[in-house]
Protein backbone atom coordinates (compact mmCIF):
# COMPACT_ATOMS: atom_id res chain seq x y z
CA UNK A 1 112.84 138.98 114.66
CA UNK A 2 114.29 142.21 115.71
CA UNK A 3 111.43 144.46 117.28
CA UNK A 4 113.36 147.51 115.69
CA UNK A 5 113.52 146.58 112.23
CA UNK A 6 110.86 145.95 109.87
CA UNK A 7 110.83 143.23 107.85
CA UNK A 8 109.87 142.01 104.18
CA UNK A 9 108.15 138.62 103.47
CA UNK A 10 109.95 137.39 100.06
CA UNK A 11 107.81 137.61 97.13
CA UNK A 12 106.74 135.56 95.26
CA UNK A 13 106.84 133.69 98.59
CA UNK A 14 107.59 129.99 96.97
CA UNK A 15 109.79 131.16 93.80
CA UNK A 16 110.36 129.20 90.46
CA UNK A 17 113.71 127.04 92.12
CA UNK A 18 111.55 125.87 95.34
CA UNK A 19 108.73 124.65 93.12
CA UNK A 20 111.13 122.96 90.82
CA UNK A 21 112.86 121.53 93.50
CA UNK A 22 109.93 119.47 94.83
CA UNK A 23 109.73 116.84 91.29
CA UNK A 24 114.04 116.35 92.06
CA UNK A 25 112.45 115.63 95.76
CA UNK A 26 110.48 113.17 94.57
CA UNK A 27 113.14 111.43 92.41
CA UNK A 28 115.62 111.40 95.22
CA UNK A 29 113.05 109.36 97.94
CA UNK A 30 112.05 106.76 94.75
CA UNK A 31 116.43 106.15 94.70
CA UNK A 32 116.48 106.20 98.70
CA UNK A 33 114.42 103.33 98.73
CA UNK A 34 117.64 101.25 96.83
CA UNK A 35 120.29 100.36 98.87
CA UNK A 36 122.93 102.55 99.39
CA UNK A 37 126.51 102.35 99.05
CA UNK A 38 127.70 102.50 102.57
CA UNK A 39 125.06 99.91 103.07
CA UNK A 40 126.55 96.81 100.41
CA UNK A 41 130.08 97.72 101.33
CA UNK A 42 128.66 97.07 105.08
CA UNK A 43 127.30 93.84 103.73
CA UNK A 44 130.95 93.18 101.87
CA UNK A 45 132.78 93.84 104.15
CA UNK A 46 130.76 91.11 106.69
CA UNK A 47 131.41 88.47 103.85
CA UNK A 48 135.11 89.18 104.72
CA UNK A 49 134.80 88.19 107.97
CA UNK A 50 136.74 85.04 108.39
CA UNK A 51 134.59 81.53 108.65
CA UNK A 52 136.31 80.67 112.22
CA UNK A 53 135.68 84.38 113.29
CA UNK A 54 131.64 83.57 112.24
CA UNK A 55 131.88 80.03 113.64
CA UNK A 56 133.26 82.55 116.79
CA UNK A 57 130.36 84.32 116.84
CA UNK A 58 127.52 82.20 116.49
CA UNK A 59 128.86 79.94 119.71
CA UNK A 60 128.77 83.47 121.71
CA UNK A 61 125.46 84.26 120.39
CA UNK A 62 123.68 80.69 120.44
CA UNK A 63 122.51 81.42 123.98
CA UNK A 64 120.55 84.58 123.21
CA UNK A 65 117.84 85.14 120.87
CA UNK A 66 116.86 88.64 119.41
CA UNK A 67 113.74 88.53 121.44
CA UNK A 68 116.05 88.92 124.41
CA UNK A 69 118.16 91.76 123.36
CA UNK A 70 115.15 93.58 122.53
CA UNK A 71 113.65 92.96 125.61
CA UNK A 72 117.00 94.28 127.32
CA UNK A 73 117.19 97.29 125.30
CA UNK A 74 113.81 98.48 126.45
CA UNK A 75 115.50 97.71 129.51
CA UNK A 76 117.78 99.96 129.11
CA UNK A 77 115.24 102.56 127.51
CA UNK A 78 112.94 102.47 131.07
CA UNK A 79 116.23 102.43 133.52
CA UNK A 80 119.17 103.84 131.97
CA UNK A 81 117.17 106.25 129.48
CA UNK A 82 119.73 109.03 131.10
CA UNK A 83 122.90 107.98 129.99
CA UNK A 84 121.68 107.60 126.68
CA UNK A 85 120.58 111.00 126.62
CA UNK A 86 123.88 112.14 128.11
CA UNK A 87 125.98 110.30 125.08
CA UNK A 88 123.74 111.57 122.09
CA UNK A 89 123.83 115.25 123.98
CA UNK A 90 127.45 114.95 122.95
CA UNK A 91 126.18 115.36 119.17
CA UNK A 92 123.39 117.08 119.35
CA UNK A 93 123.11 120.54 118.19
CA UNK A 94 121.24 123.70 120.09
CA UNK A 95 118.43 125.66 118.95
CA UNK A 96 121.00 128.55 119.03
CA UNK A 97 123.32 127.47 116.88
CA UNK A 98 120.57 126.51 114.50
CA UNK A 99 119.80 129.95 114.36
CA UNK A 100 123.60 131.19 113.63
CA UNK A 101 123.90 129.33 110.73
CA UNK A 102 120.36 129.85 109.40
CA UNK A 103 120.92 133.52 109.98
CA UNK A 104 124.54 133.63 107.40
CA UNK A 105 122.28 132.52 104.64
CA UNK A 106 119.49 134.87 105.20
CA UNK A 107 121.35 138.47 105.74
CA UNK A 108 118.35 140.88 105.54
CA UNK A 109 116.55 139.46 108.51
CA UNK A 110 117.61 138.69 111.98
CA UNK A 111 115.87 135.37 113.24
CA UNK A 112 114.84 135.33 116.98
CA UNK A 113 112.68 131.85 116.81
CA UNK A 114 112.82 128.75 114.91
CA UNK A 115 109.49 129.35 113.29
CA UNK A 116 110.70 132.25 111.63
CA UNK A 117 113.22 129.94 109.95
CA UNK A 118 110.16 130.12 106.80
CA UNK A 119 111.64 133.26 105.09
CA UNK A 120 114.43 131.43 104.49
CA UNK A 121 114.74 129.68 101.02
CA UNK A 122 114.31 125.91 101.33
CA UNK A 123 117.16 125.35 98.64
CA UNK A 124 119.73 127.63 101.05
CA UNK A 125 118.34 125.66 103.64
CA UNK A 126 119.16 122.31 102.32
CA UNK A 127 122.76 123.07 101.71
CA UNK A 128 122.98 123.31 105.34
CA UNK A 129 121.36 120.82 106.14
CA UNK A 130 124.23 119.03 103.82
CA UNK A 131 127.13 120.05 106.30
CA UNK A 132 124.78 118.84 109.13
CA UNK A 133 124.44 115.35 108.14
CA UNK A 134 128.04 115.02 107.55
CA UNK A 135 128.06 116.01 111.74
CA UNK A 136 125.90 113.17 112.47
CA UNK A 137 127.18 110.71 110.11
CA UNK A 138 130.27 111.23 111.84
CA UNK A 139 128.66 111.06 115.02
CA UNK A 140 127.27 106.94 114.18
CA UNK A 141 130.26 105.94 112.46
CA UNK A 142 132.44 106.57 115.84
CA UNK A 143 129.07 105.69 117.87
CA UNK A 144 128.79 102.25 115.63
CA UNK A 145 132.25 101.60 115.85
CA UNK A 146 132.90 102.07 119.54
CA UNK A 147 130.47 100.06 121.04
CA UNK A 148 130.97 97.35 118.20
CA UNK A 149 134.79 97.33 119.09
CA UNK A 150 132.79 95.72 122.79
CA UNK A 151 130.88 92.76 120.50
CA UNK A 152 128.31 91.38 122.30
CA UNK A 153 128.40 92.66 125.51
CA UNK A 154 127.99 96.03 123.99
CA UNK A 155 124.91 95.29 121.72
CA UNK A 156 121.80 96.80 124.15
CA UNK A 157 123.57 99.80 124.51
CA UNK A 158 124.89 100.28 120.56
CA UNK A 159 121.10 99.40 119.60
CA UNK A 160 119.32 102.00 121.85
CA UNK A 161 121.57 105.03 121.73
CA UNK A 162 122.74 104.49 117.56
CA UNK A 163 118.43 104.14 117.71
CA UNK A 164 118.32 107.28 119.34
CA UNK A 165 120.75 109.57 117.59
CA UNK A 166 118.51 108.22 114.35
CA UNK A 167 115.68 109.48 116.58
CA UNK A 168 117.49 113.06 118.01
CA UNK A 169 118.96 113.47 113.77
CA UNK A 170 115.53 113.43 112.36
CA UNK A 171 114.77 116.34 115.46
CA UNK A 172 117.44 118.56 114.23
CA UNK A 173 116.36 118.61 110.28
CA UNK A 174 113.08 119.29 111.60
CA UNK A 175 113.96 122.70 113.36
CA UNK A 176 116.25 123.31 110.40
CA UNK A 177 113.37 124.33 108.21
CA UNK A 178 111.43 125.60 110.87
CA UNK A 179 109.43 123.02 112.60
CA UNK A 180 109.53 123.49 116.84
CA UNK A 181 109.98 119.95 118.22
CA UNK A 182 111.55 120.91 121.24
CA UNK A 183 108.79 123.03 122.25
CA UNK A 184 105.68 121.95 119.95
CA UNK A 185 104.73 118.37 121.50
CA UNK A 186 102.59 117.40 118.18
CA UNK A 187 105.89 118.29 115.94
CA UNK A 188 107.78 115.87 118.19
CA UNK A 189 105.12 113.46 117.30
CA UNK A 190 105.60 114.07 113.72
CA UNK A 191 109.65 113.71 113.97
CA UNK A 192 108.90 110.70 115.44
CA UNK A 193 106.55 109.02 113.00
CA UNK A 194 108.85 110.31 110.27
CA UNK A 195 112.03 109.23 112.09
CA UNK A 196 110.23 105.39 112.16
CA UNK A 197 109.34 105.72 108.39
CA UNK A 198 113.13 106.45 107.58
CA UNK A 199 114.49 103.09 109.15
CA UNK A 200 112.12 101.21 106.29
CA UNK A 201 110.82 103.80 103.63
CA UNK A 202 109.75 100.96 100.96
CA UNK A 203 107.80 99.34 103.57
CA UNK A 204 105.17 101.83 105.14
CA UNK A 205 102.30 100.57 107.63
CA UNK A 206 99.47 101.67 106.04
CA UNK A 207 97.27 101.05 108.65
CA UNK A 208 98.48 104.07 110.59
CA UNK A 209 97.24 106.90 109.74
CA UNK A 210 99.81 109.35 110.31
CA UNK A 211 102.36 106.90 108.39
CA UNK A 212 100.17 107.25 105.89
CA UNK A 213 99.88 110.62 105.46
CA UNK A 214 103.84 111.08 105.36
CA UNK A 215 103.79 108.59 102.93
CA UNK A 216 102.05 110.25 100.50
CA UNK A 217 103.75 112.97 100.82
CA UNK A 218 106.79 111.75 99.83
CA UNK A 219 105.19 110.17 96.79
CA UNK A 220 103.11 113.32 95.66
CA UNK A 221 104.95 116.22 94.17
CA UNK A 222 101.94 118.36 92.84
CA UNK A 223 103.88 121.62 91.97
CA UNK A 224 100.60 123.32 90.64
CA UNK A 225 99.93 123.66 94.52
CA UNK A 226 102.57 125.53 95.35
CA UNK A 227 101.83 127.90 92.22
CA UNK A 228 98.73 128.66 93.40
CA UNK A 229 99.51 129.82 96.99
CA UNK A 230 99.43 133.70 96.37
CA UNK A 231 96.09 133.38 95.07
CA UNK A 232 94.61 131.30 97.04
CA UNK A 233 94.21 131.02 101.14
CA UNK A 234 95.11 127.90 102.91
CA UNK A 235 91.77 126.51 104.08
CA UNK A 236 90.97 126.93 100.10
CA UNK A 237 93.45 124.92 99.28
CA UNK A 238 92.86 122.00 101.51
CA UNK A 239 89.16 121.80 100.97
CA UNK A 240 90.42 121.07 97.35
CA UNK A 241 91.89 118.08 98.91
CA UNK A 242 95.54 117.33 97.71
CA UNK A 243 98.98 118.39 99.92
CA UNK A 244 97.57 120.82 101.84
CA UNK A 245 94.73 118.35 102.85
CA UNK A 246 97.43 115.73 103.89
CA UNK A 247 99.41 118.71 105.85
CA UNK A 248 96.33 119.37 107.73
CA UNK A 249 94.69 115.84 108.44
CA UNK A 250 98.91 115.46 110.19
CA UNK A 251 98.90 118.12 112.20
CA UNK A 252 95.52 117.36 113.50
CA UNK A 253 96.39 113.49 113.91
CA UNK A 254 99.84 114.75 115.47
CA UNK A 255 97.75 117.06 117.95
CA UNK A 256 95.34 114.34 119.52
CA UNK A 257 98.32 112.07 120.13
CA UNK A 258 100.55 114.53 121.78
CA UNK A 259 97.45 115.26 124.11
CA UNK A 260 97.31 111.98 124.66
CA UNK A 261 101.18 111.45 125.01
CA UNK A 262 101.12 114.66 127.75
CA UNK A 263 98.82 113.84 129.76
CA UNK A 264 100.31 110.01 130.00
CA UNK A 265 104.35 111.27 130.44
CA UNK A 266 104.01 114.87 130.94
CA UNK A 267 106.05 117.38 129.14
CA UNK A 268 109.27 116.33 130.52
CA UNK A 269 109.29 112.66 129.92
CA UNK A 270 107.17 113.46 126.35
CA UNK A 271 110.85 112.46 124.38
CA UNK A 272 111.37 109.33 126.09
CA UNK A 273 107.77 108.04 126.13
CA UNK A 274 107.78 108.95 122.49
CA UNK A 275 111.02 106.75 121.49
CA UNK A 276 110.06 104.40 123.50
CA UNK A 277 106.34 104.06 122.29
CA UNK A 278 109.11 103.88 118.76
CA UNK A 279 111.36 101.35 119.57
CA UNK A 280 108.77 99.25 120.88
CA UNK A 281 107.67 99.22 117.35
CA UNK A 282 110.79 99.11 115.52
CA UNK A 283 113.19 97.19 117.89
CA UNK A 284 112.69 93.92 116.96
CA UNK A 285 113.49 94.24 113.42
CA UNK A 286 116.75 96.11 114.69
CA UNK A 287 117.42 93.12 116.64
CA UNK A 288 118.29 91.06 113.72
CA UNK A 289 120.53 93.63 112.30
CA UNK A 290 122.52 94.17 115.32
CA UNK A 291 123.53 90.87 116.40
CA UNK A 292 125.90 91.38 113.09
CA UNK A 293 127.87 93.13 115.33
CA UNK A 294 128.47 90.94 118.40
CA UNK A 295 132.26 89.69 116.66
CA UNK A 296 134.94 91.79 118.83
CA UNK A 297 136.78 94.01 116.69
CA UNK A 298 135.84 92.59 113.52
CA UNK A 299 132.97 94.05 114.82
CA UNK A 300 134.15 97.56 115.31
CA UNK A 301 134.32 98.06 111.40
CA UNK A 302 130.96 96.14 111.05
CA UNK A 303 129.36 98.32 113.55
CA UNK A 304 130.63 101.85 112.20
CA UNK A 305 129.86 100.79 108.47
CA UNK A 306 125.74 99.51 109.47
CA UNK A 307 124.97 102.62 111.98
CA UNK A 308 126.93 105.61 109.10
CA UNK A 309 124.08 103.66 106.13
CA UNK A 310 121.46 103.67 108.77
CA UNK A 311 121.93 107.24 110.02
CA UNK A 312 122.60 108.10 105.40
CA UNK A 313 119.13 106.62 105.32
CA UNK A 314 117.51 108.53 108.10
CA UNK A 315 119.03 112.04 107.11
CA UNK A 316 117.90 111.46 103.37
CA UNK A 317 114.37 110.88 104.94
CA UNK A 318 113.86 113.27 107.05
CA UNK A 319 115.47 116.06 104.53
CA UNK A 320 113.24 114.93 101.66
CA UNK A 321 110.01 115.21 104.23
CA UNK A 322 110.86 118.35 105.54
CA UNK A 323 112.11 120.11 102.77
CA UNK A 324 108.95 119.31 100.65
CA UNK A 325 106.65 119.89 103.87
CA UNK A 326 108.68 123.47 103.85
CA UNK A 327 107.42 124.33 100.80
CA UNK A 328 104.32 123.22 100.65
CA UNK A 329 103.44 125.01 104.28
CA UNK A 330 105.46 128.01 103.31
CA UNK A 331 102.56 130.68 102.14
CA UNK A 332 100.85 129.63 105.22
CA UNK A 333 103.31 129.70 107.57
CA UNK A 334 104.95 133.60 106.73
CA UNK A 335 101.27 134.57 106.43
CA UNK A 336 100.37 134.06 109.68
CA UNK A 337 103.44 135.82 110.93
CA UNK A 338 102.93 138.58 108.63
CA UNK A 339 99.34 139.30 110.50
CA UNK A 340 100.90 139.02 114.21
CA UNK A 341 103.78 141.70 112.71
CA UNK A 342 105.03 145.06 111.43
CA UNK A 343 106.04 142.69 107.92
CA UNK A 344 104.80 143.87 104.23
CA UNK A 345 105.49 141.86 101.35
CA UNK A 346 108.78 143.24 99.25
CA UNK A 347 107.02 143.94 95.48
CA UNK A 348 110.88 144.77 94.65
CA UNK A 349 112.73 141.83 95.67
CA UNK A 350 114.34 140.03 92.85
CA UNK A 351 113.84 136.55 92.58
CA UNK A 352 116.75 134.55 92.85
């Protein structure tokens, strides 16, 4: 913020519509998990393909198995890891203009830093979040149907970068509402477990433990929390057990493996060690999905109509996530920044 204004913290800091928000959260991950529409007219439209066109494509693809187009995707991940990041740069969106468009919904503050993104409201919030994932839906439909137009020779290439923009999507909701993954290695950690959660929601490894955690997040609305912020400090809360609990047990597992992540890449290669580390574990079930489209030209409309479902998927995700994480970390968050600044909570601000 502005070091020559002073600022107001909202109050009540979580208002009526944010804690009411979180049950309609709850409801929208339990429909995420059915398919969407994009995704059976994807499916449709691949029953349309003509029996000679299939016949077609499974001579071309006879000679390679998914285990091989996995193995040259990570390939491509540990040679040509560059270009990727040079075609999904072409999409991405700065930390700047974050801050622009956070800023016209939030008039009475001036936002310097993408932590202070928390005085925002998370419903405001969400809405742009809503124009954003019409950017990047945009962004995989041209991606999918581009190198799909190419068939088979194009597969590695559509797999990693349409992985990747999945990957660079779930980044950008993340510093929407605050969260610093560019510069914060254990919230790049978190994007990326939560980025490998949104390619199979209904399906969860349990045995991870930071899977788990996210999981349950998603599942657990507990709007009494919330309520109970003002009153209440943080480390109260989360000896209680409950979301806060979760929260912190995430952020701690999130810390020890970007230490572990730094000191193996360094903070430069931290992104692609991550998605690698990611697609090593998610790759192979892409594999089967992909080969779908290896038909030339047929496969252009195949490949647009699987990677704009995907990427719907992955933006529902990591919105639901965030947006209840928001709120839940809310009190916390603006308290801490009230005690490093000139802020005072506004006793005359109107909730709205």
């Amino acid at each position: 913020m502005s070091d020559d204004t002073r600022f107001f913290a909202p109050n009540p800091i979580v208002n009526r519509k944010e804690t009411a928000s979180l049950d309609d959260l709850t409801k929208c991950y339990n429909k995420l998990i059915e398919p969407s529409k994009i995704a059976i007219l994807g499916e449709k439209a691949g029953d349309l393909v003509p029996k000679k066109v299939k016949e077609f494509s499974s001579d071309i693809t006879e000679n390679i198995t998914a285990q091989e187009l996995y193995q040259q995707s990570m390939e491509l991940i540990a040679k040509g890891f560059k270009i990727v990041e040079e075609q999904a740069a072409k999409y991405s969106i700065s930390e700047k203009t974050i801050l622009k468009k956070v800023n016209k919904i939030v008039p009475d503050y001036d936002l310097t830093e993408i932590g202070e993104i928390c005085f925002a409201r998370s419903y405001k919030l969400s809405k742009v979040v809503n124009s954003y994932k019409i950017h990047d839906s945009i962004a995989a439909f041209i991606e999918g149907g581009a190198t799909g137009a190419i068939g088979f020779w194009g597969l590695p290439f559509n797999l990693v970068l349409s992985t990747f923009l999945y990957f660079r999507a779930v980044q950008m909701i993340a510093m929407f509402y605050g969260y610093d993954v560019r510069n914060d290695s254990a919230e790049m950690i978190i994007a990326s477990e939560v980025f490998s959660n949104a390619l199979s929601p209904s399906k969860n490894d349990v045995n991870n433990e930071m899977t788990s955690v996210i999981s349950k997040v998603m599942v657990m609305t507990q709007a009494s929390v919330v309520k109970q912020t003002a009153k209440k400090t943080w480390t109260d809360m989360a000896s209680k057990g409950g979301i806060p609990l979760l929260l912190a047990q995430m952020r701690a597992l999130a810390n020890k493996a970007a230490e572990k992540a730094l000191q193996k890449a360094g903070a430069k290669g931290l992104e692609n060690s991550i998605f690698k580390e990611v697609f090593e574990q998610i790759g192979k079930k892409l594999t089967l999905k992909t080969v779908q489209k290896s038909v030339p030209v047929v496969s252009a409309v195949l490949g647009a109509l699987i990677d704009t479902a995907q990427m719907d998927n992955v933006l529902k995700y990591a919105d639901i996530f965030y947006q209840k994480r928001f709120i839940f970390e809310k009190e916390e968050r603006i308290m801490t920044i009230i005690k490093s600044q000139d802020i005072v909570i506004d006793t005359n601000a109107i909730e709205i």
